[in-house]
N, C-alpha and C. Protein backbone atom coordinates (compact mmCIF):
# COMPACT_ATOMS: atom_id res chain seq x y z
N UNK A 1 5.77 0.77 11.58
CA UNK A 1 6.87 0.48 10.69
C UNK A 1 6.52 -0.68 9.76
N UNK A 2 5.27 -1.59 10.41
CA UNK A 2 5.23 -2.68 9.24
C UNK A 2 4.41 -2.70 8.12
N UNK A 3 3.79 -1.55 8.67
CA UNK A 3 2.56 -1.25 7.36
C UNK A 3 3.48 -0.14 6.45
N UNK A 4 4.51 0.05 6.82
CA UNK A 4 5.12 1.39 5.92
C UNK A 4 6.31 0.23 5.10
N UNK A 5 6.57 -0.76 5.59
CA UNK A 5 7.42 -1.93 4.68
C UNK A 5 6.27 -2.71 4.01
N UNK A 6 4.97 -2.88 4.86
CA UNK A 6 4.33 -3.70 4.06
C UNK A 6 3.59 -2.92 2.68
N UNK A 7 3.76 -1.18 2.47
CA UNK A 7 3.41 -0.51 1.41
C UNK A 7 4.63 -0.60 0.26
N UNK A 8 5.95 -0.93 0.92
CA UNK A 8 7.02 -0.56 -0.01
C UNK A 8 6.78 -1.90 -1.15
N UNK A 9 7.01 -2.91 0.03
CA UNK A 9 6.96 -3.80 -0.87
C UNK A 9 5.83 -4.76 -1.54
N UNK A 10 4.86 -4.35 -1.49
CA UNK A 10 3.01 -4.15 -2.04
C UNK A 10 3.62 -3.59 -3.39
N UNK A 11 3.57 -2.48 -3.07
CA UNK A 11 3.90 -1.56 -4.26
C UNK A 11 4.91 -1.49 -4.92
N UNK A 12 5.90 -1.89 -4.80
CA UNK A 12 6.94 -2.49 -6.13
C UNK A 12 6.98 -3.57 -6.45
N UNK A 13 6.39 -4.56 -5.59
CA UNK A 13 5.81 -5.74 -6.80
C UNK A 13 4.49 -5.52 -8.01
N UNK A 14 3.77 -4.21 -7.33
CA UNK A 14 2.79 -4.10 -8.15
C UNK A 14 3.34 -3.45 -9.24
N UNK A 15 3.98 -2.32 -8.98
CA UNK A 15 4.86 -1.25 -10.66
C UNK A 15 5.58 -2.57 -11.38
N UNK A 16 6.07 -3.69 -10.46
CA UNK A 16 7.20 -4.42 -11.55
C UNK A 16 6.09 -5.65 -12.20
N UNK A 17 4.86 -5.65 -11.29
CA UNK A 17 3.96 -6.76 -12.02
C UNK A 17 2.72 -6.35 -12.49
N UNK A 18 1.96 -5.35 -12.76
CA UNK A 18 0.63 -4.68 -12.72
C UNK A 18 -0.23 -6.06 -13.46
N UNK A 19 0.21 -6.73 -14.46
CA UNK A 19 -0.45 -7.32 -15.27
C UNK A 19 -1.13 -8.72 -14.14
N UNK A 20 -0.11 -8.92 -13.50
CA UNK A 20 -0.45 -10.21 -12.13
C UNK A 20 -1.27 -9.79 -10.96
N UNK A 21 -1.28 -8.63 -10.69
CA UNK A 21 -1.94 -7.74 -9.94
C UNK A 21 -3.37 -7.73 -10.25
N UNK A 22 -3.76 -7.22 -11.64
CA UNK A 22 -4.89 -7.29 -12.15
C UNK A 22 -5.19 -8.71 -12.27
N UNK A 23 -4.77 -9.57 -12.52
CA UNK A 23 -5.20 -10.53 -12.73
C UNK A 23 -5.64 -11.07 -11.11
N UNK A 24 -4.77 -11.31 -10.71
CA UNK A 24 -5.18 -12.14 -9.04
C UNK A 24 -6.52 -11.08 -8.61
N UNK A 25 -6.70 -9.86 -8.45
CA UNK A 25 -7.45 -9.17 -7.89
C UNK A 25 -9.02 -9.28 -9.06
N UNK A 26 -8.74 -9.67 -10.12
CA UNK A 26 -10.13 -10.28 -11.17
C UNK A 26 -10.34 -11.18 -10.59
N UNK A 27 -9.59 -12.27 -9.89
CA UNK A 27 -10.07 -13.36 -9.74
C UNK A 27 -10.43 -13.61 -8.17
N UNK A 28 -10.42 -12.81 -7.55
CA UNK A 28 -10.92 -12.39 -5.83
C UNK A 28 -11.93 -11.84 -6.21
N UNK A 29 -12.08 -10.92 -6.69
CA UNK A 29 -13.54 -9.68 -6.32
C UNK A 29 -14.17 -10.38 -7.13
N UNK A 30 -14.06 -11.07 -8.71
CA UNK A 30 -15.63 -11.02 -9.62
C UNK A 30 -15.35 -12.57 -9.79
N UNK A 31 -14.81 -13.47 -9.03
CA UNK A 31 -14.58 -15.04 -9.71
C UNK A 31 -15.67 -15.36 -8.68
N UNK A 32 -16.29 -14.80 -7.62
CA UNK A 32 -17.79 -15.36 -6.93
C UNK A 32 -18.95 -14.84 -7.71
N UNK A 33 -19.10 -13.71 -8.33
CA UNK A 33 -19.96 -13.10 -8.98
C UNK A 33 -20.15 -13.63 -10.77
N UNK A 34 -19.26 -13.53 -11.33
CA UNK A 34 -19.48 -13.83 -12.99
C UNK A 34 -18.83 -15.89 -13.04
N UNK A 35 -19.57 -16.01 -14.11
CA UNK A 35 -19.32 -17.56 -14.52
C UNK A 35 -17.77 -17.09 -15.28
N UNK A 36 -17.36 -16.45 -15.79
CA UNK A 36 -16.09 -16.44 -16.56
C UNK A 36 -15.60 -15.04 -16.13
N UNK A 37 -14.83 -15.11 -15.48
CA UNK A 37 -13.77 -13.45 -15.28
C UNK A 37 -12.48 -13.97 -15.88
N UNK A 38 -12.19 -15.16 -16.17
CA UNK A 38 -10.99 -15.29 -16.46
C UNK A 38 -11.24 -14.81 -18.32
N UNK A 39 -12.34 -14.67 -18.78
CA UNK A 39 -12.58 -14.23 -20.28
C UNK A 39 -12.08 -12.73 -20.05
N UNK A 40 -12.54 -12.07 -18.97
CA UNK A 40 -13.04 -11.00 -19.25
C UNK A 40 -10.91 -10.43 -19.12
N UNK A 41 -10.45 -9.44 -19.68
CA UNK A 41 -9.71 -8.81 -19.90
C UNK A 41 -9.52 -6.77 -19.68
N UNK A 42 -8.27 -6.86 -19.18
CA UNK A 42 -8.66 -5.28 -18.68
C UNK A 42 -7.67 -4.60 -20.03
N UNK A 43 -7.88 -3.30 -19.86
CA UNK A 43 -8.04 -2.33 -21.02
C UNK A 43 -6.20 -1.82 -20.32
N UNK A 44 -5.39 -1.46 -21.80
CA UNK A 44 -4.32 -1.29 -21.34
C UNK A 44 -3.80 0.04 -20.19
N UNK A 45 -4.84 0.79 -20.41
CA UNK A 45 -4.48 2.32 -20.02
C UNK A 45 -4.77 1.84 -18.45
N UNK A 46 -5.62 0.75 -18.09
CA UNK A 46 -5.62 0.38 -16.60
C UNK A 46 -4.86 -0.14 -16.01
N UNK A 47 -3.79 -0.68 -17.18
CA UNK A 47 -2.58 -1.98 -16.59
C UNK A 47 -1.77 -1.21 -15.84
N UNK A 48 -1.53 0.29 -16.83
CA UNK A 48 -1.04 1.36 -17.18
C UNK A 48 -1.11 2.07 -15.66
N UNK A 49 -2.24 2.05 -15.38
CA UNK A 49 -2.65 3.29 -13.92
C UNK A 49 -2.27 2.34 -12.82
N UNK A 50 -2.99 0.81 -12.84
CA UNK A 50 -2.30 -0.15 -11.73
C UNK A 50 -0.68 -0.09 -11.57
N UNK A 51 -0.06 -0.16 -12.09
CA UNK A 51 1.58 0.55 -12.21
C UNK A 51 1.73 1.56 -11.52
N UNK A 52 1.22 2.52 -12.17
CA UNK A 52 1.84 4.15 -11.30
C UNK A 52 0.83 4.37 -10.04
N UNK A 53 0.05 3.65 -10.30
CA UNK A 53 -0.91 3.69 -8.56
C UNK A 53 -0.11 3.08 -7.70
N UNK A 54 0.79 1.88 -8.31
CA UNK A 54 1.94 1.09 -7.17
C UNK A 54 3.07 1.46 -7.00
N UNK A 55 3.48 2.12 -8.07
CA UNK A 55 5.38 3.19 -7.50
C UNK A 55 4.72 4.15 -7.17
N UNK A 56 3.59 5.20 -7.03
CA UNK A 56 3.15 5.78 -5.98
C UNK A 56 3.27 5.23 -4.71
N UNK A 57 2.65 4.32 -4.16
CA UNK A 57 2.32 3.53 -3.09
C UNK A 57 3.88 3.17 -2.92
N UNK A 58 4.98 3.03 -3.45
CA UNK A 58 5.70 2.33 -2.82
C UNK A 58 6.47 3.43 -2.51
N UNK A 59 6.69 4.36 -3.38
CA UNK A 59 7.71 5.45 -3.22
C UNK A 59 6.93 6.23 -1.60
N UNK A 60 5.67 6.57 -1.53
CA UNK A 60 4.94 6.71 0.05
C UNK A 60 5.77 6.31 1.01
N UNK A 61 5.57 4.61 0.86
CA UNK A 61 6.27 4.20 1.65
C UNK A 61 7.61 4.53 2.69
N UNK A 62 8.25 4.39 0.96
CA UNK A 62 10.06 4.90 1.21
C UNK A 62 9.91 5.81 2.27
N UNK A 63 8.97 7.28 1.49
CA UNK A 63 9.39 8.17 1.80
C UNK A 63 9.14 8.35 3.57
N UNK A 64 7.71 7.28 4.05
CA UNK A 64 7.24 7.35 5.41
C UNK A 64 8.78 6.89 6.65
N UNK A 65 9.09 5.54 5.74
CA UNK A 65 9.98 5.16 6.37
C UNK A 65 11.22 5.77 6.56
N UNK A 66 11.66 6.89 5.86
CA UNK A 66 13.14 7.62 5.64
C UNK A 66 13.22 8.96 6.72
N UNK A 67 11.20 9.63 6.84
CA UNK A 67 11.04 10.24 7.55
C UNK A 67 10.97 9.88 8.76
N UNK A 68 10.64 8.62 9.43
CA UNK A 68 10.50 8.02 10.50
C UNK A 68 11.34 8.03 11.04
N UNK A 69 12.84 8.04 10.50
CA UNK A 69 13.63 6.95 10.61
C UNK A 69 14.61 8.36 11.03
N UNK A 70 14.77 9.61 10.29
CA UNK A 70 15.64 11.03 10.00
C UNK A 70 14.55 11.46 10.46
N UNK A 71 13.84 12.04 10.31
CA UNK A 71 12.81 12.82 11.30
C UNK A 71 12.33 13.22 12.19
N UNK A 72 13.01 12.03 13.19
CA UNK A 72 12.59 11.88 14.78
C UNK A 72 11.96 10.86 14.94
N UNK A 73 11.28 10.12 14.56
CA UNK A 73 10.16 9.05 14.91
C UNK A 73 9.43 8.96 16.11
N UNK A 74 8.21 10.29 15.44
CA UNK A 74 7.77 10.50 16.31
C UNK A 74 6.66 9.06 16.84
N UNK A 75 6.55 8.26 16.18
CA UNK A 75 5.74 6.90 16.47
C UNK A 75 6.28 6.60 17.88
N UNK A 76 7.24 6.15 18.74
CA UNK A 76 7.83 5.91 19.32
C UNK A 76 8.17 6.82 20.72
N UNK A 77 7.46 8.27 20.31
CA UNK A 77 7.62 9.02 21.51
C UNK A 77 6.44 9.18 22.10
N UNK A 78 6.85 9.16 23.89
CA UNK A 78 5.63 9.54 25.09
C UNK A 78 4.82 10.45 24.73
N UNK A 79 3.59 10.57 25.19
CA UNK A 79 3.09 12.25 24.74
C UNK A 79 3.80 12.64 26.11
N UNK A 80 3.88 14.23 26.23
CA UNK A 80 4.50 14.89 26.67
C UNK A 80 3.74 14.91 28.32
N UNK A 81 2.40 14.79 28.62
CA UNK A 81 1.74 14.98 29.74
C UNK A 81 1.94 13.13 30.32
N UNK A 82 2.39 12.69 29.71
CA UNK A 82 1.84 10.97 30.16
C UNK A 82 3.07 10.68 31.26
N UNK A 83 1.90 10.11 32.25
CA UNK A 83 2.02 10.14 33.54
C UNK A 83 2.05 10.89 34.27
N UNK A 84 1.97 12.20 34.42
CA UNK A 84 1.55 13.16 35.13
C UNK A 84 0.05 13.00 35.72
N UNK A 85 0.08 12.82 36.94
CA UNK A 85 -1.73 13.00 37.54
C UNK A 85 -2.26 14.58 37.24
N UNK A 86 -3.59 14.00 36.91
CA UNK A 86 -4.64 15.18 36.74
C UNK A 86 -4.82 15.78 37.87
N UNK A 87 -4.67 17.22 37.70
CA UNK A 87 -5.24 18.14 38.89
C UNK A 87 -6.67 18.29 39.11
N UNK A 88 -7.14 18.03 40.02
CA UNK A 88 -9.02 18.18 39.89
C UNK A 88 -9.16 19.24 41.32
């Protein structure tokens, strides 16, 4: 359940921020590698995909958690043989 809240809300800060997103994640992966990443600038159609890559990811979420939740949740159930001894 916490990785299915920790996708919701990942991912709608990312659709409502893509531009901060890209930025913090330039400055993790290539700020050990290049002398200037803070020059370097991303192309709009990527700001663009970081967005709908994150209301993807968040709407997932929703949807994991709504099924979990109305579905049965099956996370939470025995398997069906457990505790029963093996016959040998």
């Amino acid at each position: 359940m916490l990785c299915r809240a920790l996708a919701v809300v990942s991912g709608t800060f990312g659709a409502l921020f893509p531009g901060r997103v890209v930025e913090t994640t330039k400055q993790a992966f290539l700020g050990a590698a290049y002398e200037n990443p803070e020059d370097l600038r991303a192309k709009e159609w990527y700001v663009y995909a970081v967005r709908l890559q994150s209301a993807l990811v968040a709407v997932a979420g929703l949807l994991a958690i709504v099924l979990g939740v109305f579905g049965g949740g099956e996370d939470d159930a025995e398997p069906e043989d457990a505790g029963e001894p093996v016959a040998s």
